[in-house]
N, C-alpha and C. Protein backbone atom coordinates (compact mmCIF):
# COMPACT_ATOMS: atom_id res chain seq x y z
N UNK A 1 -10.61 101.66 100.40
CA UNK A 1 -10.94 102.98 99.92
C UNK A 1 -10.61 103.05 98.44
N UNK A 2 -11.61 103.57 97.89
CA UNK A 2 -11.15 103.82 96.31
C UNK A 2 -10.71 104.77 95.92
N UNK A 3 -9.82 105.04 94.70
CA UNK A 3 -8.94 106.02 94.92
C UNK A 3 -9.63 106.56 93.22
N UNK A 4 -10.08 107.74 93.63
CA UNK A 4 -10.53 108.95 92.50
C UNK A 4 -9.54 109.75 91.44
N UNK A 5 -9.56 109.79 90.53
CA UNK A 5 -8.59 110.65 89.75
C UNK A 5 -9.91 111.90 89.14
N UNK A 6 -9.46 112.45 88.68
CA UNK A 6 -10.19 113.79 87.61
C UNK A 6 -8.85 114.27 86.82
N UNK A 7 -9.30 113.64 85.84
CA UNK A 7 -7.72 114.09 84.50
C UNK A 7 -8.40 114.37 83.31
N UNK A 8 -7.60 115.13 82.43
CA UNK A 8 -8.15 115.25 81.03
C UNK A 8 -7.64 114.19 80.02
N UNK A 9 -7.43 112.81 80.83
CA UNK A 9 -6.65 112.51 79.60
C UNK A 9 -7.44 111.99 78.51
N UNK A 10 -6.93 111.46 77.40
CA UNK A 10 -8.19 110.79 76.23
C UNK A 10 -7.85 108.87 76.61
N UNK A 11 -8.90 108.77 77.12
CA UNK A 11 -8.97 107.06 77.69
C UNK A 11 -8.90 106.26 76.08
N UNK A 12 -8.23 105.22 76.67
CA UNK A 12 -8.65 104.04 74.93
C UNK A 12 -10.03 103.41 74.96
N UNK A 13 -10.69 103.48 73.93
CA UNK A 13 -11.88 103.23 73.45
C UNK A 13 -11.78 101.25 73.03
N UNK A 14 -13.23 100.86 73.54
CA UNK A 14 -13.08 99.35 73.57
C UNK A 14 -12.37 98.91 72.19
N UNK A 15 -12.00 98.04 72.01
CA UNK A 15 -11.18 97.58 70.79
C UNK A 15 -10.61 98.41 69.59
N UNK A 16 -9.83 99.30 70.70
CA UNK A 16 -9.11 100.36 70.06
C UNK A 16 -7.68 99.74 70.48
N UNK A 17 -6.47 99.22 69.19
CA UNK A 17 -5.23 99.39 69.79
C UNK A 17 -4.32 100.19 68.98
N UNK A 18 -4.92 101.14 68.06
CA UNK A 18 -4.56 102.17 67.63
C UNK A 18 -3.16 102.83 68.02
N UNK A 19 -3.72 102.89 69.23
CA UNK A 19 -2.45 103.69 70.42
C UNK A 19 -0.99 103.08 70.12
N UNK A 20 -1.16 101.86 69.86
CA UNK A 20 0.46 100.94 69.70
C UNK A 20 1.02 101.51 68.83
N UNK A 21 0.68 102.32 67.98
CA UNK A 21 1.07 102.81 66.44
C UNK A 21 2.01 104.02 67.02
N UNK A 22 1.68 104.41 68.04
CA UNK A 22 2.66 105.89 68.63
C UNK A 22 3.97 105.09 69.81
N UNK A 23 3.71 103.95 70.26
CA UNK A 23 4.42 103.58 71.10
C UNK A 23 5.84 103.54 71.09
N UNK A 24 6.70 104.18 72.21
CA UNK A 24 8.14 104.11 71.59
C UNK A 24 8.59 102.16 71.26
N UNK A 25 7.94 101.21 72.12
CA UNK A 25 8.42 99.77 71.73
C UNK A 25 8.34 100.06 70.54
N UNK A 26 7.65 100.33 69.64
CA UNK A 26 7.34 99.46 68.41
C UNK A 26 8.43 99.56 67.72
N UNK A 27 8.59 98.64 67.48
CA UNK A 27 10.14 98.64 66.10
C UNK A 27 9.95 98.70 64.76
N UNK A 28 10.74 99.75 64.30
CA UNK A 28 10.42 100.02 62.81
C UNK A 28 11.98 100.19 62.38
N UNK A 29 11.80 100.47 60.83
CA UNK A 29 13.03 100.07 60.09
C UNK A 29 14.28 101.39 60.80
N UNK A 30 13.93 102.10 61.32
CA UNK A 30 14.69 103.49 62.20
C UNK A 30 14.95 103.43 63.58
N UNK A 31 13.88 102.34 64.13
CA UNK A 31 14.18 102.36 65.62
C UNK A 31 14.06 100.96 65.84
N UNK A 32 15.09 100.07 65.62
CA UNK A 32 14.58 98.83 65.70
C UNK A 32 14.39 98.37 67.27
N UNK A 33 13.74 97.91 68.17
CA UNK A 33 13.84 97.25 68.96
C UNK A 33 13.37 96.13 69.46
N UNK A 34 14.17 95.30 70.70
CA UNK A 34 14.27 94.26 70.65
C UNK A 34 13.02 93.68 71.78
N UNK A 35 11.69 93.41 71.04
CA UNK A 35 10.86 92.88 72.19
C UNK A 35 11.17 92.19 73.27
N UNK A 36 12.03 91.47 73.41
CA UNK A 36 12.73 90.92 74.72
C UNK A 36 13.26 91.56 75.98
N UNK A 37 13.54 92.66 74.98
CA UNK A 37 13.80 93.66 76.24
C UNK A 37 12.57 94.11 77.15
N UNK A 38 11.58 93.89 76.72
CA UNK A 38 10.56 94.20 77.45
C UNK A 38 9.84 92.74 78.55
N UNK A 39 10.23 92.09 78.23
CA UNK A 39 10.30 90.15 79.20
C UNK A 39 11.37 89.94 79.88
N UNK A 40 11.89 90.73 80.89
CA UNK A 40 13.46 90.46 81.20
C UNK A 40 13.42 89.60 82.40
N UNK A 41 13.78 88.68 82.51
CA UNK A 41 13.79 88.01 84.28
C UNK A 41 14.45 88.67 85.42
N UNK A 42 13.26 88.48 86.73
CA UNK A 42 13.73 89.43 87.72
C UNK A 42 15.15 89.82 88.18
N UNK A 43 16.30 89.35 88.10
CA UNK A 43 17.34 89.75 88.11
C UNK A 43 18.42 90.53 87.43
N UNK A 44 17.44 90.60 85.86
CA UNK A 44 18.25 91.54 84.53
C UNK A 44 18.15 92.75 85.08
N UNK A 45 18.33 93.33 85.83
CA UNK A 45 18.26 94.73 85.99
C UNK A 45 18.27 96.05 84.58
N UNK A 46 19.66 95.27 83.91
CA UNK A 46 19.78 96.46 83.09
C UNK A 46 18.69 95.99 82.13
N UNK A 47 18.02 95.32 81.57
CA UNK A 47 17.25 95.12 80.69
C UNK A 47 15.74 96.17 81.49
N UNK A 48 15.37 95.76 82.57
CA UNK A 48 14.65 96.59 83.16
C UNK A 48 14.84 98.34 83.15
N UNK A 49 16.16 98.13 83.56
CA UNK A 49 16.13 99.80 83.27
C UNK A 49 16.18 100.39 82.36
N UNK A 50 16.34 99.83 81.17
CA UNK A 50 16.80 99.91 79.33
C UNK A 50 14.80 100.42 79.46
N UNK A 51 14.25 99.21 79.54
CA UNK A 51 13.00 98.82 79.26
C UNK A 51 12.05 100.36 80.00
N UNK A 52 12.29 100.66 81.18
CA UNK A 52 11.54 101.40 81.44
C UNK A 52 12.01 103.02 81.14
N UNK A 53 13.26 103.12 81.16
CA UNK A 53 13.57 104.22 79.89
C UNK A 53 12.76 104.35 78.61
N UNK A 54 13.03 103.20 77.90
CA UNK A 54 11.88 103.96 76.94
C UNK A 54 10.43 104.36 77.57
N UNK A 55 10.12 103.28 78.10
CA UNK A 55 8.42 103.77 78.47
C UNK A 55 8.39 105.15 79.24
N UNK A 56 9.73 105.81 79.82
CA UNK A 56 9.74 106.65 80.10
C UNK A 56 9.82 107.96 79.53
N UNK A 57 9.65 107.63 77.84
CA UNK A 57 9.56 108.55 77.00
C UNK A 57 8.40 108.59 76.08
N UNK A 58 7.32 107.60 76.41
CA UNK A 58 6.36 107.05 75.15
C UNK A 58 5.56 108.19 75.44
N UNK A 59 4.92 108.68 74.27
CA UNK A 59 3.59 109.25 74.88
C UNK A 59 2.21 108.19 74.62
N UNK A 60 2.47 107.26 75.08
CA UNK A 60 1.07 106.51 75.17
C UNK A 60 0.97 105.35 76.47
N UNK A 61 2.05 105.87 77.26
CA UNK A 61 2.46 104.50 78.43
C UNK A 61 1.03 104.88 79.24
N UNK A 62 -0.01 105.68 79.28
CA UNK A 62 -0.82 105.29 80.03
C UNK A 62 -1.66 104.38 79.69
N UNK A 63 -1.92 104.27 78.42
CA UNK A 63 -2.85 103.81 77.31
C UNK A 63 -2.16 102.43 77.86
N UNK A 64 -1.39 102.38 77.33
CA UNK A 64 -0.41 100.83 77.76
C UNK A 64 -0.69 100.24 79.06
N UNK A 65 -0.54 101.33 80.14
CA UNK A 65 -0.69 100.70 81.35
C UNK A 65 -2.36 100.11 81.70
N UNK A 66 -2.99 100.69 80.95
CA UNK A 66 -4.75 100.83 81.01
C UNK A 66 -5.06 99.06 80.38
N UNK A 67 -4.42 99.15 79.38
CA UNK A 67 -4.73 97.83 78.20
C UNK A 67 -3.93 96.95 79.35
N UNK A 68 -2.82 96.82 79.77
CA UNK A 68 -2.62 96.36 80.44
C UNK A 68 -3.79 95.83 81.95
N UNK A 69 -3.81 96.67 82.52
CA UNK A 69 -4.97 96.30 83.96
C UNK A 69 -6.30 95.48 83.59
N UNK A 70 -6.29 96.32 82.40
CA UNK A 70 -8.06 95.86 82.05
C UNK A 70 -8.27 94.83 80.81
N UNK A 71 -7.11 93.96 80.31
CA UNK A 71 -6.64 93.08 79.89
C UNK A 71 -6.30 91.92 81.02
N UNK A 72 -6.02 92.29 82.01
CA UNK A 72 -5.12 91.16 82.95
C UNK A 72 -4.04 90.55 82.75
N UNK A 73 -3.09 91.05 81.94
CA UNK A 73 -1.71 90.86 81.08
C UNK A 73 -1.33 91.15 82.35
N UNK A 74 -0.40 90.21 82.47
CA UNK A 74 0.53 90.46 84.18
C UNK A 74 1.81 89.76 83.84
N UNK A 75 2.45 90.07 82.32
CA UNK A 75 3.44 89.57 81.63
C UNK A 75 4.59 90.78 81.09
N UNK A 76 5.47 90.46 81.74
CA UNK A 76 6.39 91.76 81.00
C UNK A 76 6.47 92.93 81.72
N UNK A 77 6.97 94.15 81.30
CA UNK A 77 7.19 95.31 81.47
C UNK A 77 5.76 96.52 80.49
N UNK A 78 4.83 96.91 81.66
CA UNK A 78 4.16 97.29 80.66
C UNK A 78 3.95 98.99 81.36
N UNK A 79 3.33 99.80 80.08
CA UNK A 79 3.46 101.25 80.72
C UNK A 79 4.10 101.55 81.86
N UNK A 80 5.52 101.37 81.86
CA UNK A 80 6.59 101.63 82.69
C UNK A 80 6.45 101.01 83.81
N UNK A 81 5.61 99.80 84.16
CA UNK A 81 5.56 99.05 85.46
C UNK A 81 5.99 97.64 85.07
N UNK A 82 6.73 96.93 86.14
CA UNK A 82 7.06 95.40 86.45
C UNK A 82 6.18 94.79 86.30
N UNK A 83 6.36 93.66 86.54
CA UNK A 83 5.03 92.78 86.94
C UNK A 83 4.73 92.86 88.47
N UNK A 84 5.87 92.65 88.91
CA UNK A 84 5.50 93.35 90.71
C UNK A 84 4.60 94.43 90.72
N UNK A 85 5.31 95.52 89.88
CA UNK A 85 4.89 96.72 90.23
C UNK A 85 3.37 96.67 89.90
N UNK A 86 2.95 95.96 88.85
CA UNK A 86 1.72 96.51 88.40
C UNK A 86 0.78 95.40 89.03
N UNK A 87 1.36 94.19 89.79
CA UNK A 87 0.38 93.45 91.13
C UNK A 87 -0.44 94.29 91.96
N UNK A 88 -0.10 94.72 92.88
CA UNK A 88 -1.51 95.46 93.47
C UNK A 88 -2.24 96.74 92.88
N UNK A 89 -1.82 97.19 91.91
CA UNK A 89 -2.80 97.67 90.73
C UNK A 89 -3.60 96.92 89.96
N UNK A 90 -3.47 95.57 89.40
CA UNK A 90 -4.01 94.54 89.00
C UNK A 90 -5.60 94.26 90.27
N UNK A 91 -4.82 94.33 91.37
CA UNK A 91 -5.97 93.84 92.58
C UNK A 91 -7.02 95.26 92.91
N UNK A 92 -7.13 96.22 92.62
CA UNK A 92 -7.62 97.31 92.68
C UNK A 92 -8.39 97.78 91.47
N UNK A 93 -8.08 97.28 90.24
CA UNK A 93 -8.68 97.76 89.25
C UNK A 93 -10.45 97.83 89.10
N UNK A 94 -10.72 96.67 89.92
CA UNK A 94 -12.10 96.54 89.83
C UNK A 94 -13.03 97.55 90.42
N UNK A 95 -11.99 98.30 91.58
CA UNK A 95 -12.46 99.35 92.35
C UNK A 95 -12.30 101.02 91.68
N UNK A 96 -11.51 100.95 90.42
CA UNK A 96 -11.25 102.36 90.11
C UNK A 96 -12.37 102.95 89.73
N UNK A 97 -12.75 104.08 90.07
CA UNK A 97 -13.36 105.47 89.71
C UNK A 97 -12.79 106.38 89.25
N UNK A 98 -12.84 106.84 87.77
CA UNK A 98 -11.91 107.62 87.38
C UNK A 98 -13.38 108.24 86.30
N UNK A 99 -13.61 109.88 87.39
CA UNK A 99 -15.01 110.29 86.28
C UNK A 99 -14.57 111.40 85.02
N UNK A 100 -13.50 111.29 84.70
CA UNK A 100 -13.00 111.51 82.71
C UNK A 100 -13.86 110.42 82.69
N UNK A 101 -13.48 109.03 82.90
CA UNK A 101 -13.71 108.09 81.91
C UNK A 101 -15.43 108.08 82.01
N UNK A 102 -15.69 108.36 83.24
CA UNK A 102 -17.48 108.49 83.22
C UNK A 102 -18.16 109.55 82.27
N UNK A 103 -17.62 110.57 82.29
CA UNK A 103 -17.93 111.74 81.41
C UNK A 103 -17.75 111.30 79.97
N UNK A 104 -16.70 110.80 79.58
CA UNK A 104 -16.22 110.33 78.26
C UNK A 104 -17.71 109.41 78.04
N UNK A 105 -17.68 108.38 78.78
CA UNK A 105 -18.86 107.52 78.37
C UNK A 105 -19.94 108.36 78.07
N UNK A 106 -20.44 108.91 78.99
CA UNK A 106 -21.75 110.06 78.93
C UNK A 106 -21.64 110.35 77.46
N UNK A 107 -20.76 110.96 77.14
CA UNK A 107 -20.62 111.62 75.96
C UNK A 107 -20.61 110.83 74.59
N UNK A 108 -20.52 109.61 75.18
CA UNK A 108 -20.98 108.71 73.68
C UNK A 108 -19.56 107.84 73.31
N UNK A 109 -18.72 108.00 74.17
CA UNK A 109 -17.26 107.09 73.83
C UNK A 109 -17.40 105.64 74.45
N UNK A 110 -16.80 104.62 73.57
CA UNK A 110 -16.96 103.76 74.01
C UNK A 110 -15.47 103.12 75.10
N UNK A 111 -15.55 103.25 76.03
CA UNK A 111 -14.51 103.40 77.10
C UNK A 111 -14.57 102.00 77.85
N UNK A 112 -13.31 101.65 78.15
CA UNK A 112 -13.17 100.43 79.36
C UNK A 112 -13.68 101.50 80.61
N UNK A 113 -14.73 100.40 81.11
CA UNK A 113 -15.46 101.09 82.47
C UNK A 113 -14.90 99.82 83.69
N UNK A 114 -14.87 99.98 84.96
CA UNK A 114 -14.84 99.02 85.97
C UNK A 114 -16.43 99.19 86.50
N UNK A 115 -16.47 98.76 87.34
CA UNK A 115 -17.90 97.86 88.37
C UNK A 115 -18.13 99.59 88.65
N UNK A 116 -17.40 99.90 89.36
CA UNK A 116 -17.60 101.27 90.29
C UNK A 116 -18.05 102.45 88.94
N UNK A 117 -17.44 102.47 87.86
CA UNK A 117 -17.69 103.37 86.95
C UNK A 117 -18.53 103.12 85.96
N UNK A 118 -18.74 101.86 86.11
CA UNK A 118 -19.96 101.51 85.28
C UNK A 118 -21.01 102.02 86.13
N UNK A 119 -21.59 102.37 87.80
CA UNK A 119 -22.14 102.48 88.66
C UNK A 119 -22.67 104.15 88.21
N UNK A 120 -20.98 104.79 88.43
CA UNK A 120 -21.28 105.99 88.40
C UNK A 120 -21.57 106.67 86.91
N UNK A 121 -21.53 105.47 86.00
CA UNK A 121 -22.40 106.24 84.52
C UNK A 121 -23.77 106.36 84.64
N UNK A 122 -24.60 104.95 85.47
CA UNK A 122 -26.07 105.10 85.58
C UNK A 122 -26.15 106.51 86.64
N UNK A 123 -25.66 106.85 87.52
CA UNK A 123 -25.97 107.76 88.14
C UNK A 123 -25.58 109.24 87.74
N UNK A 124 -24.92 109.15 86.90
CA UNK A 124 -24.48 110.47 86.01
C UNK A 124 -25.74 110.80 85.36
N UNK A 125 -26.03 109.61 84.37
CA UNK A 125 -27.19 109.36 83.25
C UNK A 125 -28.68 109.76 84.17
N UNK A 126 -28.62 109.55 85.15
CA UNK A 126 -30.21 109.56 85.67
C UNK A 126 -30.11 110.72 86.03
N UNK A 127 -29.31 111.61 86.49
CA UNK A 127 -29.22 112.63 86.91
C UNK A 127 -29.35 113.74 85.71
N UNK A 128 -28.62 113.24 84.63
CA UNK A 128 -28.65 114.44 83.97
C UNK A 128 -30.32 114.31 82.76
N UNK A 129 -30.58 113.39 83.42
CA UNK A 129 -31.89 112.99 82.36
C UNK A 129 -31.59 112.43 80.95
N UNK A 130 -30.77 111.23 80.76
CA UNK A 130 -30.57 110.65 79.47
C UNK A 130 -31.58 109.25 79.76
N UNK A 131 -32.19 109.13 78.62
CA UNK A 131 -32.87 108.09 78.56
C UNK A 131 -32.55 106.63 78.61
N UNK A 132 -33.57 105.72 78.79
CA UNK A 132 -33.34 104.56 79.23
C UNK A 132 -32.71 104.05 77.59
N UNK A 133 -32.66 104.85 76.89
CA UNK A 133 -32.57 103.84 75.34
C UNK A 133 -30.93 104.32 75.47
N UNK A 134 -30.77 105.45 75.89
CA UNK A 134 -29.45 105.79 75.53
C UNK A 134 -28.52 105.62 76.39
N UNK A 135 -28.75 105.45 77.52
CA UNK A 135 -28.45 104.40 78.55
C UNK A 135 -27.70 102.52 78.23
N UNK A 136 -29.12 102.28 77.74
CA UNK A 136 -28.88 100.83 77.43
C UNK A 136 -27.20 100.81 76.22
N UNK A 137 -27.46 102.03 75.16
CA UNK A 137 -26.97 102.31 74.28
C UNK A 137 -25.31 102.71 74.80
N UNK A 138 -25.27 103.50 75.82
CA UNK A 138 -24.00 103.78 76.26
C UNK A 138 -23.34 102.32 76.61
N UNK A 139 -23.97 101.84 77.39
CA UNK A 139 -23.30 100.76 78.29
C UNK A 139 -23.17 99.49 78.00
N UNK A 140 -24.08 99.43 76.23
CA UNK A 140 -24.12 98.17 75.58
C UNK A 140 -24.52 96.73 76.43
N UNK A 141 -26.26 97.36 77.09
CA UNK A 141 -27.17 96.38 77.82
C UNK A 141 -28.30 96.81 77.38
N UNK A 142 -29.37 95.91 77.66
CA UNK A 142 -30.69 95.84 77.02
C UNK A 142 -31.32 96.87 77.63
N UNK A 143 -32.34 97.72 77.05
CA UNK A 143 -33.58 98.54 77.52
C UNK A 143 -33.81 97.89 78.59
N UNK A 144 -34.37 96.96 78.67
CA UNK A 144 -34.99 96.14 79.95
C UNK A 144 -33.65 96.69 80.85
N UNK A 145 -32.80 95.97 80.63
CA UNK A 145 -31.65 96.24 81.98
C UNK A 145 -31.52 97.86 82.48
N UNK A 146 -31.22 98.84 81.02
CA UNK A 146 -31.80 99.64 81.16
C UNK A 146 -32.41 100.39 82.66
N UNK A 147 -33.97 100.04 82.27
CA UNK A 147 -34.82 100.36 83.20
C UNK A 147 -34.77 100.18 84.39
N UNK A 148 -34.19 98.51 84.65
CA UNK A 148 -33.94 98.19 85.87
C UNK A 148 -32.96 98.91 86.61
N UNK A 149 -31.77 99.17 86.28
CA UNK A 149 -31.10 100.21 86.91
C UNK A 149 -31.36 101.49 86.81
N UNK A 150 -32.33 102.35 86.73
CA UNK A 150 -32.79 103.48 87.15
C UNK A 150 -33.45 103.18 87.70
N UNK A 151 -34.60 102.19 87.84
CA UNK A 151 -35.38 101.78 89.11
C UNK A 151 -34.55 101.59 90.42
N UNK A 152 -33.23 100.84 90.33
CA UNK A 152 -32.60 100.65 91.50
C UNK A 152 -31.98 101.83 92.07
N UNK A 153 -31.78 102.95 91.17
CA UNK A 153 -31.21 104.31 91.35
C UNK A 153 -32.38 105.33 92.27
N UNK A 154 -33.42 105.04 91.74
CA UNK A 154 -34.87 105.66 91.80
C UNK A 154 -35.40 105.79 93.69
N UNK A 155 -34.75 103.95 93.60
CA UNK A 155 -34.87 103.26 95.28
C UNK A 155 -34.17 103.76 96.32
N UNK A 156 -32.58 103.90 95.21
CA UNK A 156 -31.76 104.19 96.63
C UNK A 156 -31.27 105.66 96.82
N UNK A 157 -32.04 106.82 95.96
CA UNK A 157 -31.91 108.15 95.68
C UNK A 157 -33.23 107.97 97.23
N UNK A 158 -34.68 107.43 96.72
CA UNK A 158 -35.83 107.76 97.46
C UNK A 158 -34.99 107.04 99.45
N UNK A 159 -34.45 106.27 99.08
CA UNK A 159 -34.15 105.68 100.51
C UNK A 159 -33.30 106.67 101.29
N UNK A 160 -32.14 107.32 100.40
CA UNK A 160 -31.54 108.02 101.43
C UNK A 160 -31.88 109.14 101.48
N UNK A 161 -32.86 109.93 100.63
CA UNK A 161 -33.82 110.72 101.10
C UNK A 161 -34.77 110.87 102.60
N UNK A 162 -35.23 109.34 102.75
CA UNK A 162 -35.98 109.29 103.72
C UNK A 162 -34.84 109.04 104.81
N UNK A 163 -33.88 108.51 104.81
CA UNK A 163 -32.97 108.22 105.89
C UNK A 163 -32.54 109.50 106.62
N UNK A 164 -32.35 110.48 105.49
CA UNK A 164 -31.89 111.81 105.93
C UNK A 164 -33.40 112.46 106.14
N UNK A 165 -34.18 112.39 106.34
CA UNK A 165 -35.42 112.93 106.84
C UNK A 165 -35.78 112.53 107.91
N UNK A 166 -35.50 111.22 108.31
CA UNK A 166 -35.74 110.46 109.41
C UNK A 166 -34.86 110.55 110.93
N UNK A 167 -33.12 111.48 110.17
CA UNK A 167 -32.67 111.85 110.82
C UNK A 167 -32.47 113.18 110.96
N UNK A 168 -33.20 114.20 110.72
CA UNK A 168 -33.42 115.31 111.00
C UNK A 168 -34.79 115.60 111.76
N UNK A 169 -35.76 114.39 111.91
CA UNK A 169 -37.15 114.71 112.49
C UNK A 169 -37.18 113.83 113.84
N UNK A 170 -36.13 113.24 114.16
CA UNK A 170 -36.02 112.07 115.34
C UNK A 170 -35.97 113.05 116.51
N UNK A 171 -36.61 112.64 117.34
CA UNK A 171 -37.12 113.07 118.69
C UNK A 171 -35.74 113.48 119.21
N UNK A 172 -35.49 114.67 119.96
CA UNK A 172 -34.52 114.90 120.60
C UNK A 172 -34.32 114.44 122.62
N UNK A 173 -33.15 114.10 123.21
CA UNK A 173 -33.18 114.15 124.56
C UNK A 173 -33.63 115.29 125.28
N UNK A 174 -34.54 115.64 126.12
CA UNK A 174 -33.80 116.90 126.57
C UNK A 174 -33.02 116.76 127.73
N UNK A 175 -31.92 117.33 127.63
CA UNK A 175 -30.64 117.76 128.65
C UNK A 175 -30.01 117.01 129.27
N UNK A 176 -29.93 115.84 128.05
CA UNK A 176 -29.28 114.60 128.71
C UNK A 176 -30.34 113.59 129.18
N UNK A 177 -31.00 114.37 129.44
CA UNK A 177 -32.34 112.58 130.40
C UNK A 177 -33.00 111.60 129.01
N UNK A 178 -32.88 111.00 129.38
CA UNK A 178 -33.78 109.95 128.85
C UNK A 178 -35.24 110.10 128.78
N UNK A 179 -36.33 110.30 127.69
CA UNK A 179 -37.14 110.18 127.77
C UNK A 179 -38.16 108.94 128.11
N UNK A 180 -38.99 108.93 128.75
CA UNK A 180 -39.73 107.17 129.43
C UNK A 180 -41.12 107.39 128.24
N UNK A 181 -41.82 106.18 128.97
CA UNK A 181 -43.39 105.96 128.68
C UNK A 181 -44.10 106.99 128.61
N UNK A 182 -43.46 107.81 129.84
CA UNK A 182 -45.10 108.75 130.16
C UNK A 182 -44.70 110.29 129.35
N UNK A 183 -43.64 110.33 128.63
CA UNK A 183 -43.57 111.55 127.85
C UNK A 183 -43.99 111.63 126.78
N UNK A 184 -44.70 110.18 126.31
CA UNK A 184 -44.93 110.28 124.67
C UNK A 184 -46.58 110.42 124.76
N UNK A 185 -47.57 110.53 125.73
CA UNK A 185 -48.60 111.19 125.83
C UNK A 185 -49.59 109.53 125.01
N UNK A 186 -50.92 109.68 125.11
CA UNK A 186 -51.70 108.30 124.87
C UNK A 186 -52.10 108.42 122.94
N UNK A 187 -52.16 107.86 122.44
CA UNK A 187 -52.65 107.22 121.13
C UNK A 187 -54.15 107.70 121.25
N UNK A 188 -54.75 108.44 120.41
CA UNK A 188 -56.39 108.29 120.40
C UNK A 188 -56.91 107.18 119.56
């Protein structure tokens, strides 16, 4: 099952690491700190808990945790998760749906998308009537590709149309019996 969010947050934009510039890690001549603290081996406890204290104050640990998943960095202490911790988040990422980040795209941001949200931008896009150019343009794929996925949208909008027509016009039992041969009357 995939698991849905709806948040306002502001997602990081593709080769944006901007965000590091607000991060409590970063060490500057006022807050020096010690990157190591953030690599601690599973038994440092207190380095861990040092470590996720700060992230427990950053305002950008989601951003972190995001660059993290959709990086595949499975090193360190990152937006306040282990490396344990952030293992079966790592195995799920491919499945997230998170429609901020679909909307954001719509809107012209260039956003880390997964499989599933890359899915639900063509179906946002066809729905709201954005073109195949601006389409291609959002998602940074060719016109041709483009097209092809609103054709495949086109198919499986028209299919479960007919599926749900097919199951609202299907012959009913009456009163439990089974209908035979001789109720469906001859072919002219």
């Amino acid at each position: 099952m995939t698991h849905t969010t709806i948040s306002p947050a502001r997602h990081r934009s593709l080769g944006d690491h901007t965000w590091q510039d607000d991060a409590v890690c970063q060490s500057t001549e006022y807050n020096p700190v010690d990157p190591e603290t953030f690599f601690p081996e599973p038994d440092e406890t207190e380095k861990i808990a040092a470590a996720k204290s700060m992230c427990g104050q950053c305002p950008v640990r989601r951003a972190c945790l995001d660059a993290a998943l959709e990086g595949r960095d499975t090193d360190g202490i990152r937006g306040g998760l282990t490396e344990e911790e952030r293992g079966p988040l790592h195995e799920k990422i491919a499945h997230r749906l998170d429609y901020s980040r679909v909307n954001d795209t719509i809107a012209g941001r260039d956003v880390h998308l997964t499989r599933a949200e890359r899915r639900a931008v063509v179906h946002a896009a066809f729905h709201r009537g954005v073109t195949e150019q601006r389409l291609a343009w959002l998602l940074k794929i060719t016109e041709e590709h483009a097209q092809k996925l609103y054709r495949e949208t086109r198919r499986a909008l028209r299919n479960r149309d007919l599926n749900q027509t097919a199951k609202t016009t299907s012959p009913r039992e009456t009163s439990g019996e089974r209908l035979g041969r001789d109720d469906f009357g001859t072919a002219a």
